[in-house]
Protein backbone atom coordinates (compact mmCIF):
# COMPACT_ATOMS: atom_id res chain seq x y z
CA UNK A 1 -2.07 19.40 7.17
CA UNK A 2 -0.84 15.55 7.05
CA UNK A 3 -2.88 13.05 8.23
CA UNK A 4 -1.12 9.93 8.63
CA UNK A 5 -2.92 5.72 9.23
CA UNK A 6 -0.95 3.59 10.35
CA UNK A 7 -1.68 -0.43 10.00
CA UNK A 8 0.47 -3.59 10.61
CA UNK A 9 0.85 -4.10 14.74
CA UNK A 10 -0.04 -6.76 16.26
CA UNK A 11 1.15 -10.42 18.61
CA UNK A 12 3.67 -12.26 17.40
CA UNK A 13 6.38 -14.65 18.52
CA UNK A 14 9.84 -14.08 18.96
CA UNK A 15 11.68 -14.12 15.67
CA UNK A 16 8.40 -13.89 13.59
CA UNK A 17 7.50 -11.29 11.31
CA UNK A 18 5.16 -8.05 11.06
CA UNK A 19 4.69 -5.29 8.20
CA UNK A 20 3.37 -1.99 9.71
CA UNK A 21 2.40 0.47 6.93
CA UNK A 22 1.29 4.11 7.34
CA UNK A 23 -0.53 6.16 4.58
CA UNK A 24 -0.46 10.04 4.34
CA UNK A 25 -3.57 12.26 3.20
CA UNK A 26 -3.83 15.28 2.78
CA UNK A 27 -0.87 17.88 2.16
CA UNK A 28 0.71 14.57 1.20
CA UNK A 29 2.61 15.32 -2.12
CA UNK A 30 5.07 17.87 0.44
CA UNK A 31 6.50 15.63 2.27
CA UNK A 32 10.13 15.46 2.42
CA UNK A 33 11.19 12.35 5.37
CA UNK A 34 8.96 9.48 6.25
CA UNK A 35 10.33 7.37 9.25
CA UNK A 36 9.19 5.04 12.15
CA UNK A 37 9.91 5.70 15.78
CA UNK A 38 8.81 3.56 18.27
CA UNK A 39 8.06 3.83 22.51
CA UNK A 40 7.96 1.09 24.93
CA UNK A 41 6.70 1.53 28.72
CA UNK A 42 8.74 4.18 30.89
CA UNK A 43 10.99 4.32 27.64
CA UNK A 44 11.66 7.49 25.94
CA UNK A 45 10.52 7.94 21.75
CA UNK A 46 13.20 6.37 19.83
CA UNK A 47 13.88 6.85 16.27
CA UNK A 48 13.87 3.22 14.24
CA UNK A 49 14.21 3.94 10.87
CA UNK A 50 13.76 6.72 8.11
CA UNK A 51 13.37 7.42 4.54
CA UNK A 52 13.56 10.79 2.23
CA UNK A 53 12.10 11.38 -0.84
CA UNK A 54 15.23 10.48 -2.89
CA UNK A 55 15.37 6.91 -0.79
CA UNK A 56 18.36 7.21 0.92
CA UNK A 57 17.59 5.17 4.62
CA UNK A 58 18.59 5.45 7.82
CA UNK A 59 18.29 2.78 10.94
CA UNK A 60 19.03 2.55 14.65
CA UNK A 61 22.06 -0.12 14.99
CA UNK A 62 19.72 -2.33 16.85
CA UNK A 63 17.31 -3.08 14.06
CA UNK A 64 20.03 -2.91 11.40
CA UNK A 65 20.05 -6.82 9.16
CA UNK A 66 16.20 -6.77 10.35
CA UNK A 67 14.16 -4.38 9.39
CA UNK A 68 13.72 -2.78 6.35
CA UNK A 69 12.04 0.57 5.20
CA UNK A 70 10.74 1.63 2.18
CA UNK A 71 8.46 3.95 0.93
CA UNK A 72 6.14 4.23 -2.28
CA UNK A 73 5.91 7.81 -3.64
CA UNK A 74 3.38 7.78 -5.59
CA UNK A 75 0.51 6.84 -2.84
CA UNK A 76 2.32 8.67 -0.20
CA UNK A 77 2.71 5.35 2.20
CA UNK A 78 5.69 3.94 3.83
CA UNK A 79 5.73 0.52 5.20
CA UNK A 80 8.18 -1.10 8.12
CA UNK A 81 9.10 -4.97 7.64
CA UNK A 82 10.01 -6.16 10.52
CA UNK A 83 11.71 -9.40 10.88
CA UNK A 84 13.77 -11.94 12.85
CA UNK A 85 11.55 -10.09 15.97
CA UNK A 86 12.80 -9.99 19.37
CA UNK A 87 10.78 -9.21 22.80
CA UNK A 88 12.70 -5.79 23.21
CA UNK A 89 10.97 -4.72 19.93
CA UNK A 90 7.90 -4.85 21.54
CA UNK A 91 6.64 -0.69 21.83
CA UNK A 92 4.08 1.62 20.45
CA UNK A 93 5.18 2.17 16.82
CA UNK A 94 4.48 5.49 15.77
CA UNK A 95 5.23 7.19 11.90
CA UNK A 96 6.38 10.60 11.50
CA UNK A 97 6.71 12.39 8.42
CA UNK A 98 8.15 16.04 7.75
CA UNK A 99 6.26 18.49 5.42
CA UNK A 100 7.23 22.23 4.92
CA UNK A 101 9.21 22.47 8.11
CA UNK A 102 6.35 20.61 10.05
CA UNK A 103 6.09 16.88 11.86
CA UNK A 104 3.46 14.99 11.46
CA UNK A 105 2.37 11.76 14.07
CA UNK A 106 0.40 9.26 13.32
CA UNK A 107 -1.69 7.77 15.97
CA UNK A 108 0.57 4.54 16.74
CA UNK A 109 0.36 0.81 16.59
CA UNK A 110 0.99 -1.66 18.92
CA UNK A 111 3.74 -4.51 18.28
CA UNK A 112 4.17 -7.19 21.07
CA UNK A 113 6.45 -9.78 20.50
CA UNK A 114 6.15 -12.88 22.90
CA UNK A 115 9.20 -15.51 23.84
């Protein structure tokens, strides 16, 4: 079992900046991918970004130049900077992480960005 904490959402204006980060407990040390996905009303889940063990990223085109994720192995956390935010970012961020062939959801964070 993974337990995952998310922390980072909250307002902020259009082209401002947030930081989400999300920590993972307990069969932590197996995880292989740590990513972000996001949902905004009547939207489907949408993958933003993601990160395996060995670093190598991966980002939808649409955050791409803005965000940036990275992860920190040794405390099992991966953290979302989000920058140069627009109002379609706004969703329900959610982390995911894969550990011996199972996902893993954390609990989701709001991020509202205003015009």
């Amino acid at each position: 079992q993974v337990r995952l904490v998310e922390s980072g959402g909250g307002l902020v204006q259009a082209g401002g900046s947030l930081k989400l980060s999300c920590a993972a407990s307990g069969s932590a040390s197996s995880i292989t991918s740590m990513g972000w996905y996001r949902q905004a009303p009547g939207k489907q889940r949408e993958l933003v970004a993601s990160i395996i063990s060995a670093g190598s990223t991966n980002y939808r085109d649409s955050v791409k130049g803005r965000f940036t994720i990275s992860r920190d192995n040794a405390k099992n956390t991966v953290f979302l900077q989000m920058n140069s935010l627009r109002p379609e970012d706004t969703a329900v961020y959610y982390c995911r992480t894969l550990s011996l062939g199972y996902v893993y959801w954390g609990q989701g964070t709001q991020v509202t960005v205003s015009s």
